[in-house]
C-alpha atoms as a PDB file:
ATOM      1  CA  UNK A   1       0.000   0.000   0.000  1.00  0.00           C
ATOM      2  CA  UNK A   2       1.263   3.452  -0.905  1.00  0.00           C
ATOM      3  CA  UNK A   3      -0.999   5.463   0.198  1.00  0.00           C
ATOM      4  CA  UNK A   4       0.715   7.971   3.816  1.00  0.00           C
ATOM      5  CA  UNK A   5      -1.842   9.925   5.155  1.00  0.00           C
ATOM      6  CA  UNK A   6       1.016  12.446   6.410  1.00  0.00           C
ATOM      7  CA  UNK A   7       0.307  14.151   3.119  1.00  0.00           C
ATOM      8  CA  UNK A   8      -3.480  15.150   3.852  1.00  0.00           C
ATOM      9  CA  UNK A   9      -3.594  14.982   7.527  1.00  0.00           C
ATOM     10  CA  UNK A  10      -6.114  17.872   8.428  1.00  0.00           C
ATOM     11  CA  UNK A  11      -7.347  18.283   5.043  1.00  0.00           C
ATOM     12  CA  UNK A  12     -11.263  18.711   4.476  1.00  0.00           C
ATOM     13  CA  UNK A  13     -11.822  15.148   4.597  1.00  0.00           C
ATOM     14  CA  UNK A  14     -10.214  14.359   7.809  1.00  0.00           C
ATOM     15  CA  UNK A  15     -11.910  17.654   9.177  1.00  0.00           C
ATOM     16  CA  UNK A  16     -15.671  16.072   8.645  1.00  0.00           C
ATOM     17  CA  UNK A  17     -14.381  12.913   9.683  1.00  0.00           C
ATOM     18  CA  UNK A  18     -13.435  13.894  13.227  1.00  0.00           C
ATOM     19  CA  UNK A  19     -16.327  16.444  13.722  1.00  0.00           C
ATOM     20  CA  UNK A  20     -18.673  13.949  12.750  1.00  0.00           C
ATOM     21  CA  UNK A  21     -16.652  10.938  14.970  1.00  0.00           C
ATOM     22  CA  UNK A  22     -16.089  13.508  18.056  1.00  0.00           C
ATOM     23  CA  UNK A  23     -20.190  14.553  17.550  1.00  0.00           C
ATOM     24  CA  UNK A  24     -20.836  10.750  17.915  1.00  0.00           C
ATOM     25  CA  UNK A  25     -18.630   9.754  20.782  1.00  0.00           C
ATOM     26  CA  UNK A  26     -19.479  13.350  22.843  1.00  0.00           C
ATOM     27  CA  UNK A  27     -24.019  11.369  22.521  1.00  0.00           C
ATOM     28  CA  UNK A  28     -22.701   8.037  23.269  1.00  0.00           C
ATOM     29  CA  UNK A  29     -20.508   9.286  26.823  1.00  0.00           C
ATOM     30  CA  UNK A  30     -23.222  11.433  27.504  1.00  0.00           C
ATOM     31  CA  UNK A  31     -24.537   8.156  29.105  1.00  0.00           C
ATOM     32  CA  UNK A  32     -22.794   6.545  31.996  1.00  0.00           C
ATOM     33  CA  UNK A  33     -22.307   2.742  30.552  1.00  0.00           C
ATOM     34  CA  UNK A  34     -18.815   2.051  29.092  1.00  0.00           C
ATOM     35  CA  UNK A  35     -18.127   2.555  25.149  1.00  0.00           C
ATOM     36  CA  UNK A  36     -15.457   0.444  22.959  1.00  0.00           C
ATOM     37  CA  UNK A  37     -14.718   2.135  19.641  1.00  0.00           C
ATOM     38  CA  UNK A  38     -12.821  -0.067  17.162  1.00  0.00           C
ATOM     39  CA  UNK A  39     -10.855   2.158  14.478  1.00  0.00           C
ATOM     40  CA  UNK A  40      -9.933  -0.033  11.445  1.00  0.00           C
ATOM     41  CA  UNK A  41      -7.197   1.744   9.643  1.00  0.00           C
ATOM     42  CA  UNK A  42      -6.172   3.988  12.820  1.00  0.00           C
ATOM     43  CA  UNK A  43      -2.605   5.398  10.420  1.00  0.00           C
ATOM     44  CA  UNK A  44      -0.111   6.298  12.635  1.00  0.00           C
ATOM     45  CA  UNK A  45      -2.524   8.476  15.057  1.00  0.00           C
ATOM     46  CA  UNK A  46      -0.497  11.647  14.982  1.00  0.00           C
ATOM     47  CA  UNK A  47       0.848  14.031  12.132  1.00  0.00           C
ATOM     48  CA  UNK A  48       3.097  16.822  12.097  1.00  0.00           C
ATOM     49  CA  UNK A  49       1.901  19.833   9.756  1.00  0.00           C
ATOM     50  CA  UNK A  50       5.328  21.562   9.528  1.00  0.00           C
ATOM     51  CA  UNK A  51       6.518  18.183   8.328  1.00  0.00           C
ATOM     52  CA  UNK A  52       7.760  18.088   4.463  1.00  0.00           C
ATOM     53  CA  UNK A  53       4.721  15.466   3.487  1.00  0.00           C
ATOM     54  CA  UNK A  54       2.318  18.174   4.866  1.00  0.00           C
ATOM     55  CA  UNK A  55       3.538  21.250   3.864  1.00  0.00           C
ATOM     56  CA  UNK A  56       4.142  20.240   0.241  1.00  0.00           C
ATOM     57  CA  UNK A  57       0.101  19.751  -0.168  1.00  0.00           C
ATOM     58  CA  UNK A  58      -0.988  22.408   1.985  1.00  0.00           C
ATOM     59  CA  UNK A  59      -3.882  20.252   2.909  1.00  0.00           C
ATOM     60  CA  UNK A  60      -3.794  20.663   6.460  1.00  0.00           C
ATOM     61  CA  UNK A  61      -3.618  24.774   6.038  1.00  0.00           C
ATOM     62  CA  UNK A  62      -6.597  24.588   3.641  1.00  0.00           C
ATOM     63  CA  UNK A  63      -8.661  22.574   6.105  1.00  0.00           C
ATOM     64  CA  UNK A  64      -8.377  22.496   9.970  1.00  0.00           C
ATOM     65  CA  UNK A  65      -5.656  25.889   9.346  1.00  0.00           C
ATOM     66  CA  UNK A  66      -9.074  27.732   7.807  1.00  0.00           C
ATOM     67  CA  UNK A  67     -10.858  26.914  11.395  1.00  0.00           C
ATOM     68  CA  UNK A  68      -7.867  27.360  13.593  1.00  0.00           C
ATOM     69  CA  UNK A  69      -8.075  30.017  15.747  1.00  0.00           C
ATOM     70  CA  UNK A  70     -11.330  31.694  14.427  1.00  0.00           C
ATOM     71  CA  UNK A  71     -14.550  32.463  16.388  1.00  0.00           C
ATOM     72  CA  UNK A  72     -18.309  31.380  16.766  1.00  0.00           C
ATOM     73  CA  UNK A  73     -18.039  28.568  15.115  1.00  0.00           C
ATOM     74  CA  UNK A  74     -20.464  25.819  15.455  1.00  0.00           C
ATOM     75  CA  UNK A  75     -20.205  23.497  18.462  1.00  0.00           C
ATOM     76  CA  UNK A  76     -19.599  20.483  16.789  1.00  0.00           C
ATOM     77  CA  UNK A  77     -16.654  22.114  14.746  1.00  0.00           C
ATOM     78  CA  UNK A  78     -15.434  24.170  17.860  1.00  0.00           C
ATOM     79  CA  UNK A  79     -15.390  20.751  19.750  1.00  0.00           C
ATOM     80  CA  UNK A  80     -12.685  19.625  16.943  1.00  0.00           C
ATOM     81  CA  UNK A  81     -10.642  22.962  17.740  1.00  0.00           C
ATOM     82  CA  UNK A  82     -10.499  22.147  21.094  1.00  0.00           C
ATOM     83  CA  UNK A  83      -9.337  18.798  20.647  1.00  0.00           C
ATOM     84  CA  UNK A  84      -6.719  19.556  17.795  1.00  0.00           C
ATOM     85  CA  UNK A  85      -5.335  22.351  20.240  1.00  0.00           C
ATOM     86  CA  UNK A  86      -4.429  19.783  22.794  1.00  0.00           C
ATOM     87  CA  UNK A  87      -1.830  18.847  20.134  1.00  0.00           C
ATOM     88  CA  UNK A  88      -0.779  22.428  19.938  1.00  0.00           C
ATOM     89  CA  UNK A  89      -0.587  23.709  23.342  1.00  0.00           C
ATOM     90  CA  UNK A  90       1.706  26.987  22.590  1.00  0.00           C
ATOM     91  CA  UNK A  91      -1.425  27.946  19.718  1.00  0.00           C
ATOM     92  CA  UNK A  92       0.521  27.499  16.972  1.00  0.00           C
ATOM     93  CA  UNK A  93      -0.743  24.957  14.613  1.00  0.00           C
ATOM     94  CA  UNK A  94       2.005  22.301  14.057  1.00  0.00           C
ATOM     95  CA  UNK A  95       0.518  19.194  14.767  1.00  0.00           C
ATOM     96  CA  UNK A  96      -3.091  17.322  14.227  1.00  0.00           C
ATOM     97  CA  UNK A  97      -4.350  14.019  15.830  1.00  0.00           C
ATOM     98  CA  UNK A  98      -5.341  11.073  13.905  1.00  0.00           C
ATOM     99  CA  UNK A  99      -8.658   9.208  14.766  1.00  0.00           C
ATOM    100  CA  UNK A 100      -7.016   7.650  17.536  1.00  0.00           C
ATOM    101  CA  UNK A 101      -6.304  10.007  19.359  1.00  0.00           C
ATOM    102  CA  UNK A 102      -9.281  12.326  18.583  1.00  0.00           C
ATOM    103  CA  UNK A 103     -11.262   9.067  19.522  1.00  0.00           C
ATOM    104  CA  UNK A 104      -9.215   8.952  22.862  1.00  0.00           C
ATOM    105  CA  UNK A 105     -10.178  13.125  23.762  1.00  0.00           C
ATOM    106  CA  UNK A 106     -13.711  11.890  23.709  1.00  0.00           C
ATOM    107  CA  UNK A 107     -13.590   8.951  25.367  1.00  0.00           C
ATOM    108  CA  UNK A 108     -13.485   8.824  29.693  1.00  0.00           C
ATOM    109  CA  UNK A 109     -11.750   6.421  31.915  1.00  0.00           C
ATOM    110  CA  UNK A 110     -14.153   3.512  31.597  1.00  0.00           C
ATOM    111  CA  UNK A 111     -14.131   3.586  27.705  1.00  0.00           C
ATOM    112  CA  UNK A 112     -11.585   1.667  25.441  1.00  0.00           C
ATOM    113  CA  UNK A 113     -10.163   1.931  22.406  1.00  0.00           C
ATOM    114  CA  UNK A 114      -8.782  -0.603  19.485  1.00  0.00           C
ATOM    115  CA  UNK A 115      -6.712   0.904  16.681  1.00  0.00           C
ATOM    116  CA  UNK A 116      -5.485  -1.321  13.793  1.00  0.00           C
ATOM    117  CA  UNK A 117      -3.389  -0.415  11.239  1.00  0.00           C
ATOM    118  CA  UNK A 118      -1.568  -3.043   8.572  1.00  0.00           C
ATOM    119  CA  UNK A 119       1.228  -0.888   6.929  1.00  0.00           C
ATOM    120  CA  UNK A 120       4.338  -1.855   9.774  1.00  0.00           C
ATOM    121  CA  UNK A 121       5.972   1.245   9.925  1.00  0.00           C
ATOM    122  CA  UNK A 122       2.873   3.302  10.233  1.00  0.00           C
ATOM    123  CA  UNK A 123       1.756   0.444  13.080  1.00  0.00           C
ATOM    124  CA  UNK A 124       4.765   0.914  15.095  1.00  0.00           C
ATOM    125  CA  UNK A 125       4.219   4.749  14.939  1.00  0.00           C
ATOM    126  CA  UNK A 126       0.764   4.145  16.165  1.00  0.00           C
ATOM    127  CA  UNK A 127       1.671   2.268  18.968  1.00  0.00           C
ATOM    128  CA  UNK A 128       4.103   4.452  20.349  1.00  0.00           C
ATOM    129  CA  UNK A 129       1.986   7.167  19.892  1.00  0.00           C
ATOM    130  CA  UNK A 130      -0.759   5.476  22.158  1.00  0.00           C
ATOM    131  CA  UNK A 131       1.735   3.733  24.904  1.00  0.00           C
ATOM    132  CA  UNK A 132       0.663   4.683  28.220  1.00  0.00           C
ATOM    133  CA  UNK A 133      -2.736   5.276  27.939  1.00  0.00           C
ATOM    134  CA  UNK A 134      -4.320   2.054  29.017  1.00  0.00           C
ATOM    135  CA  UNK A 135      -7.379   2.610  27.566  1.00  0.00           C
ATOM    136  CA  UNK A 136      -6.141   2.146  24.018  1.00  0.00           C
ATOM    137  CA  UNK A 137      -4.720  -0.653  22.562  1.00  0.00           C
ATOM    138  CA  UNK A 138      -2.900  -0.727  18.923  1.00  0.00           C
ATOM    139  CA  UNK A 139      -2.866  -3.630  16.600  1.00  0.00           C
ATOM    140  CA  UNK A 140      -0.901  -4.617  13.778  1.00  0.00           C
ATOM    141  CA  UNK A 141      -3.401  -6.138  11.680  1.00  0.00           C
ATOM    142  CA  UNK A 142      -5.990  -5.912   8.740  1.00  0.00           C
ATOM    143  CA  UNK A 143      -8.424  -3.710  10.295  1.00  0.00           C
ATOM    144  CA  UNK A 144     -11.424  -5.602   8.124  1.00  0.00           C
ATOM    145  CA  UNK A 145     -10.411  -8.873   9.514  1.00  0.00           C
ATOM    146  CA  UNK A 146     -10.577  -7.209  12.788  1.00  0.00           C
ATOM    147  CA  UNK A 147     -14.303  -6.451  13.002  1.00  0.00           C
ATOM    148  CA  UNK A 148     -14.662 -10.236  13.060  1.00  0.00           C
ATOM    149  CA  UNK A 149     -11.883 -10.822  15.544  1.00  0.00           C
ATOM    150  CA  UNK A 150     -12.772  -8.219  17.907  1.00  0.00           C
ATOM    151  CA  UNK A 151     -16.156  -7.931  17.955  1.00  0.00           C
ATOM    152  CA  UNK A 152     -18.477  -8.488  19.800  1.00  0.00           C
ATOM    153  CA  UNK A 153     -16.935  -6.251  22.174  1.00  0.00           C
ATOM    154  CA  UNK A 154     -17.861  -6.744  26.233  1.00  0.00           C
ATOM    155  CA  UNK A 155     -19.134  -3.172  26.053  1.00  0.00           C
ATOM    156  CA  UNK A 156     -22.557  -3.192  24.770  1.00  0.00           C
ATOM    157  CA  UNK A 157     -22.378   0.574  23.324  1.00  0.00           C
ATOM    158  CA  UNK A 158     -19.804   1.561  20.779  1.00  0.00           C
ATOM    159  CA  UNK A 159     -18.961   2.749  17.142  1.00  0.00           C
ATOM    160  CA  UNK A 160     -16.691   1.118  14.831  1.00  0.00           C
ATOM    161  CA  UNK A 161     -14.917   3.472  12.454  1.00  0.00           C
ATOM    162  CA  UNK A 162     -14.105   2.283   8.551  1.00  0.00           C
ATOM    163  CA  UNK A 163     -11.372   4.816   7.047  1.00  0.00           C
ATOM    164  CA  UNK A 164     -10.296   2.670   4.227  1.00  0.00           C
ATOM    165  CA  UNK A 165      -7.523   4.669   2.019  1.00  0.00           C
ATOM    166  CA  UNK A 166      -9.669   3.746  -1.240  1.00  0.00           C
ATOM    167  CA  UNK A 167      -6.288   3.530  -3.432  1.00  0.00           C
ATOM    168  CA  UNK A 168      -8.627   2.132  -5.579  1.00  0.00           C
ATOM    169  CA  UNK A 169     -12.160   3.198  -4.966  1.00  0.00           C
ATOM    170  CA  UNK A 170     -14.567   0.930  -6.444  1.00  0.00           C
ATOM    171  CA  UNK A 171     -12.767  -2.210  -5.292  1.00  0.00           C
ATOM    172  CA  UNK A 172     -12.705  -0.783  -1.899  1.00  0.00           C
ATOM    173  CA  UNK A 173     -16.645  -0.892  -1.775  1.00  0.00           C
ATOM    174  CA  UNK A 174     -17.258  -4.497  -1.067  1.00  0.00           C
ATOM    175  CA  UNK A 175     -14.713  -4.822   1.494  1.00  0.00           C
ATOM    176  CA  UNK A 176     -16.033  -1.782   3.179  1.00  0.00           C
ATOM    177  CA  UNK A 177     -19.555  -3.446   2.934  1.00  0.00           C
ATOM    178  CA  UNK A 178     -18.680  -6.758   3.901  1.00  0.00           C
ATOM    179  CA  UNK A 179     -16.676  -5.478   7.372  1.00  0.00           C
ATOM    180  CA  UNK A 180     -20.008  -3.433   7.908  1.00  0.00           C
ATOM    181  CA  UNK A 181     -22.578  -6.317   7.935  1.00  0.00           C
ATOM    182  CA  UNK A 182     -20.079  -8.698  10.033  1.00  0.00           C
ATOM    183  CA  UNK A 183     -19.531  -5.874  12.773  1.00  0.00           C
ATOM    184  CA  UNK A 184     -23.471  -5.207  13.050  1.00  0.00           C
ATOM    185  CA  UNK A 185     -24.149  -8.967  12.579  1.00  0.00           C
ATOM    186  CA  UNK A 186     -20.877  -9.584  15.800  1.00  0.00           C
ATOM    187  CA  UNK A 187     -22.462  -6.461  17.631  1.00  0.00           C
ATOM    188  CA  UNK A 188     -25.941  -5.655  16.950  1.00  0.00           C
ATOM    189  CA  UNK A 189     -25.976  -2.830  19.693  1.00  0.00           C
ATOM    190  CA  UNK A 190     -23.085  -0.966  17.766  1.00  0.00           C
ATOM    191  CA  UNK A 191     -22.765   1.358  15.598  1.00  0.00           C
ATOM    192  CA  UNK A 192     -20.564   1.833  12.205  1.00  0.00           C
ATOM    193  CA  UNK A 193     -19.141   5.503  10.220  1.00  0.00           C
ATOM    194  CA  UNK A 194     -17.681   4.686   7.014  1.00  0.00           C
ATOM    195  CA  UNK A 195     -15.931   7.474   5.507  1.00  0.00           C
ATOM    196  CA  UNK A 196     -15.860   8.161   1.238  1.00  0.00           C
ATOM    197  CA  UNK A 197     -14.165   9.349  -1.184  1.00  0.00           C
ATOM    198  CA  UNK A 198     -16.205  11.651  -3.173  1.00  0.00           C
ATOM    199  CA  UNK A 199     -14.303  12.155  -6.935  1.00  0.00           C
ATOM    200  CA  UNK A 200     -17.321  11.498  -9.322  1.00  0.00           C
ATOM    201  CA  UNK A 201     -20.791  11.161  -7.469  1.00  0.00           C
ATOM    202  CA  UNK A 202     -22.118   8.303 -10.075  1.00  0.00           C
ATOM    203  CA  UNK A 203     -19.442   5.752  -8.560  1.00  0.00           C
ATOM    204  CA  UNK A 204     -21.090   6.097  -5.131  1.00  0.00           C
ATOM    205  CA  UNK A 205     -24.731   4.960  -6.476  1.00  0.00           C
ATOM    206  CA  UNK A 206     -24.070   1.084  -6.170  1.00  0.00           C
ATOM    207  CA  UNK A 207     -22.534   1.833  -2.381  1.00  0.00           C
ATOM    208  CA  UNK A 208     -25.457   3.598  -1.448  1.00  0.00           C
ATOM    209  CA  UNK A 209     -28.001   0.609  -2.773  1.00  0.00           C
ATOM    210  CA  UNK A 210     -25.836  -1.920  -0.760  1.00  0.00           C
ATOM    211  CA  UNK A 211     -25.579   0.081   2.361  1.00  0.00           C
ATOM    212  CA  UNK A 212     -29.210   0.986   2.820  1.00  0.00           C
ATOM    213  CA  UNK A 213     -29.618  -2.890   3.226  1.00  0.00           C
ATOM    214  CA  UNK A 214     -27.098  -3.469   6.107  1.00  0.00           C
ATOM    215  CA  UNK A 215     -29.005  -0.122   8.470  1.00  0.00           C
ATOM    216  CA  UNK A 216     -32.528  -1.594   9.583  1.00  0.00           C
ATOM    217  CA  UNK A 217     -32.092   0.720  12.633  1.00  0.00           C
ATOM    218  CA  UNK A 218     -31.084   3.986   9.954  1.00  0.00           C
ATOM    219  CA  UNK A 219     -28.562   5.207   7.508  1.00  0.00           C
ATOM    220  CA  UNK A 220     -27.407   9.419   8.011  1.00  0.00           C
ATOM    221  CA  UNK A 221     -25.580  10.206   5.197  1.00  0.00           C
ATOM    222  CA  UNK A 222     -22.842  13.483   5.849  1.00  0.00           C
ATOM    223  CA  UNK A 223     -21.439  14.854   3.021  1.00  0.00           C
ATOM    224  CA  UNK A 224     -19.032  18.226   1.787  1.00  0.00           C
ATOM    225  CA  UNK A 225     -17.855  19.144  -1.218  1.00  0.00           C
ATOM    226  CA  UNK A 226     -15.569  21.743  -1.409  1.00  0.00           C
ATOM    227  CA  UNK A 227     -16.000  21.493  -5.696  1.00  0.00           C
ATOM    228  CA  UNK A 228     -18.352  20.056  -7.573  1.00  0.00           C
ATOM    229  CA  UNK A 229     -17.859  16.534  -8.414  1.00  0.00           C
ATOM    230  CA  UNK A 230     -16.965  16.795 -12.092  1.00  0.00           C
ATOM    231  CA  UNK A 231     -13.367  15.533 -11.627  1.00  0.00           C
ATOM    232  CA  UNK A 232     -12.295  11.810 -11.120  1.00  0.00           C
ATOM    233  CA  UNK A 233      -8.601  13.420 -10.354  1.00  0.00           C
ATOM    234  CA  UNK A 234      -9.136  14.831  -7.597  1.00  0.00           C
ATOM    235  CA  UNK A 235     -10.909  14.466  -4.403  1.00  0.00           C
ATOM    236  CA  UNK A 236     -13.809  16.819  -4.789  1.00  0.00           C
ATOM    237  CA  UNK A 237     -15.490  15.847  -1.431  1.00  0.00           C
ATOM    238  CA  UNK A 238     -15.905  13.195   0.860  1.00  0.00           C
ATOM    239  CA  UNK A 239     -19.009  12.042   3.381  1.00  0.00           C
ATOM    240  CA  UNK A 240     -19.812   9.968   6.373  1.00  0.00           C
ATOM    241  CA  UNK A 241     -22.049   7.139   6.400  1.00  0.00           C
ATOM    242  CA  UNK A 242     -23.739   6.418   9.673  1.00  0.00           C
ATOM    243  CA  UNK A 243     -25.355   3.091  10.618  1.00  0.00           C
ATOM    244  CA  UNK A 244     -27.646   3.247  13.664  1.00  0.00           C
ATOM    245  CA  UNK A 245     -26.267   6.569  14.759  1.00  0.00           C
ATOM    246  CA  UNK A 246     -26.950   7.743  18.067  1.00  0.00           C
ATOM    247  CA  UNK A 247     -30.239  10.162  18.654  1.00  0.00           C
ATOM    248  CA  UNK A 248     -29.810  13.877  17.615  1.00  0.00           C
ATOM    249  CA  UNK A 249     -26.369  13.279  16.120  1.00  0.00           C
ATOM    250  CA  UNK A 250     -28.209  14.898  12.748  1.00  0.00           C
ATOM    251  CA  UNK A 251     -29.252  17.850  14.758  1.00  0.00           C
ATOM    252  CA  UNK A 252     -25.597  18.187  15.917  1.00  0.00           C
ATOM    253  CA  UNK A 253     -24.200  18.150  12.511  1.00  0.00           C
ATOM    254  CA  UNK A 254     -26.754  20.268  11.042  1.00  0.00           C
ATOM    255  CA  UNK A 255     -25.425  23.754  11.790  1.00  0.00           C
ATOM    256  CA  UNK A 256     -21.540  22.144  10.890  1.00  0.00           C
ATOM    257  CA  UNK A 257     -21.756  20.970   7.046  1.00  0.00           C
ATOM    258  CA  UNK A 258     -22.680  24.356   5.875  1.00  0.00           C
ATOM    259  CA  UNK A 259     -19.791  26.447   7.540  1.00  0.00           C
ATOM    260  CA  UNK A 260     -17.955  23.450   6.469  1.00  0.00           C
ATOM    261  CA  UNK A 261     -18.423  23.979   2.775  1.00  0.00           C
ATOM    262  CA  UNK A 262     -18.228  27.689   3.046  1.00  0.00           C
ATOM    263  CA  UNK A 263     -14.545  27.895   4.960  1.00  0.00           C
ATOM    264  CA  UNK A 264     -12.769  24.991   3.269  1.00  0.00           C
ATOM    265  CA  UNK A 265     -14.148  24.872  -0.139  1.00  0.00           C
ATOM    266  CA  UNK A 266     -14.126  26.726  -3.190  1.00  0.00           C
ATOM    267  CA  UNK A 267     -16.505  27.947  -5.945  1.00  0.00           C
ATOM    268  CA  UNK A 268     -19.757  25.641  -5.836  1.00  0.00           C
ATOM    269  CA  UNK A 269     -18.814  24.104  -2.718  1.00  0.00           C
ATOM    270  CA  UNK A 270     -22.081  22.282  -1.112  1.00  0.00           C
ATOM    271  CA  UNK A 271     -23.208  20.007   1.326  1.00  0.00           C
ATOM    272  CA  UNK A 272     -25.716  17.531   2.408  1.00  0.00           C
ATOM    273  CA  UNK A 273     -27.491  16.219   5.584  1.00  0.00           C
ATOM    274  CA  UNK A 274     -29.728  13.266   4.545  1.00  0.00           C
ATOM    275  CA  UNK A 275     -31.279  10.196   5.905  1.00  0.00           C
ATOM    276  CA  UNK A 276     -30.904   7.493   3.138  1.00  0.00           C
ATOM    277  CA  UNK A 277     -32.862   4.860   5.243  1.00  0.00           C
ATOM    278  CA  UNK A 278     -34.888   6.635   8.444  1.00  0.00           C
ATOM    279  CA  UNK A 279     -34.475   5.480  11.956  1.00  0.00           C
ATOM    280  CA  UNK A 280     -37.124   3.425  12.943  1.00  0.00           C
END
């Protein structure tokens, strides 16, 4: 696998990503009961922005950098601030957590975390990165095989997080699919966020059929596109798909996708909030 995410760390993408996972993990502790998260391509759970990988794309300066340090923003996307400046704790923006780690500033003592990642030098990094925390645990292993080897989970609440690096998209579809019905089928009480690509909108119909299928319990669909999706070059976009998300996780993202698309993208930038199979 080629594909280092220390090139768009803190891009657009990974800016929905983490607003939507922190927005889901902020409903779920909200209760008092324990919650596992299992994160199935976790990288190396920390990047460095003033690193040569990230300052050659800019990515991270034209995403979280367009949020950082600006005011009356909405909660859910403040909440990310917050959690990114933990990482930068002399206000300069330098650094930005991976999922891991964003996963771990939501999480509370009782809670646990599994990170797997397959690449060896980027699951070395990861574990060093989360030694001494002894709620999280790293793994060095596919992280699709690992929603059958880990789950069911002793916790009965939970999220399991599917950040495949879609090298190449449309194969990456039935994997993502297939690690989504076992991990509902292994923990019925669970819930999944897949993260997409978005380059050309008409490779994302199939997905979308297939997915609706796996969600009796509802299917929120996230989405922001910073161009229009004309381009199979480049990523235009990218979304979150929620199975059985927690209650008024919609309503938290709501007010988010729209400053979203107006700070990070460009001409025609857009969003959407939609449920693609209601909650029961």
């Amino acid at each position: 696998m080629n594909y280092r995410h220390a090139f768009h760390a803190g891009n657009h993408a990974d800016v929905l990503k983490h607003v939507t996972l922190l927005a889901w993990l902020d409903a779920l502790t909200a209760k008092d009961s324990p919650v596992f998260v299992l994160d199935t391509h976790g990288g190396r759970g920390h990047y460095a922005l003033d690193a040569e990988a990230a300052e050659r794309t800019g990515e991270g300066q034209a995403g979280i950098g367009r949020l950082w340090g600006r005011h009356g923003l909405p909660a859910a996307v403040q909440r990310l601030c917050e959690v990114v400046g933990r990482s930068n704790p002399d206000g300069r923006l330098r650094a930005y957590p991976g999922s891991p780690r964003i996963a771990l500033a939501a999480l509370r003592p009782q809670d646990r975390l599994a990170a797997c990642e397959l690449q060896p030098e980027e699951a070395a990094t990861l574990k060093a990165n989360l030694a001494g925390d002894p709620r999280a645990a790293a793994h060095a292993r596919d992280g699709y095989e690992a929603t059958r080897a880990l789950l069911p989970p002793k916790e009965k609440r939970g999220l399991v997080l599917i950040d495949p690096p879609y090298e190449a998209q449309e194969a990456e579809y039935p994997r993502v699919l297939e690690a989504v019905g076992t991990a509902l089928e292994r923990w019925p009480t669970g819930g999944v966020a897949v993260w997409y690509p978005i380059k050309q909108r008409r490779a994302l119909h199939g997905f979308f059929r297939q997915a609706t299928l796996l969600a009796p319990r509802g299917l929120l669909c996230a989405e922001v596109l910073v161009r229009p999706d004309d381009s199979p070059l480049r990523l235009n976009g990218s979304g979150m798909l929620m199975f059985h998300p927690p209650w008024k996780l919609d309503a938290a993202l709501a007010p988010a996708l729209p400053v979203l698309a107006r700070m990070l993208g460009e001409h025609h930038a857009s969003h959407r909030l939609e449920w693609l199979r209601p909650a029961p």
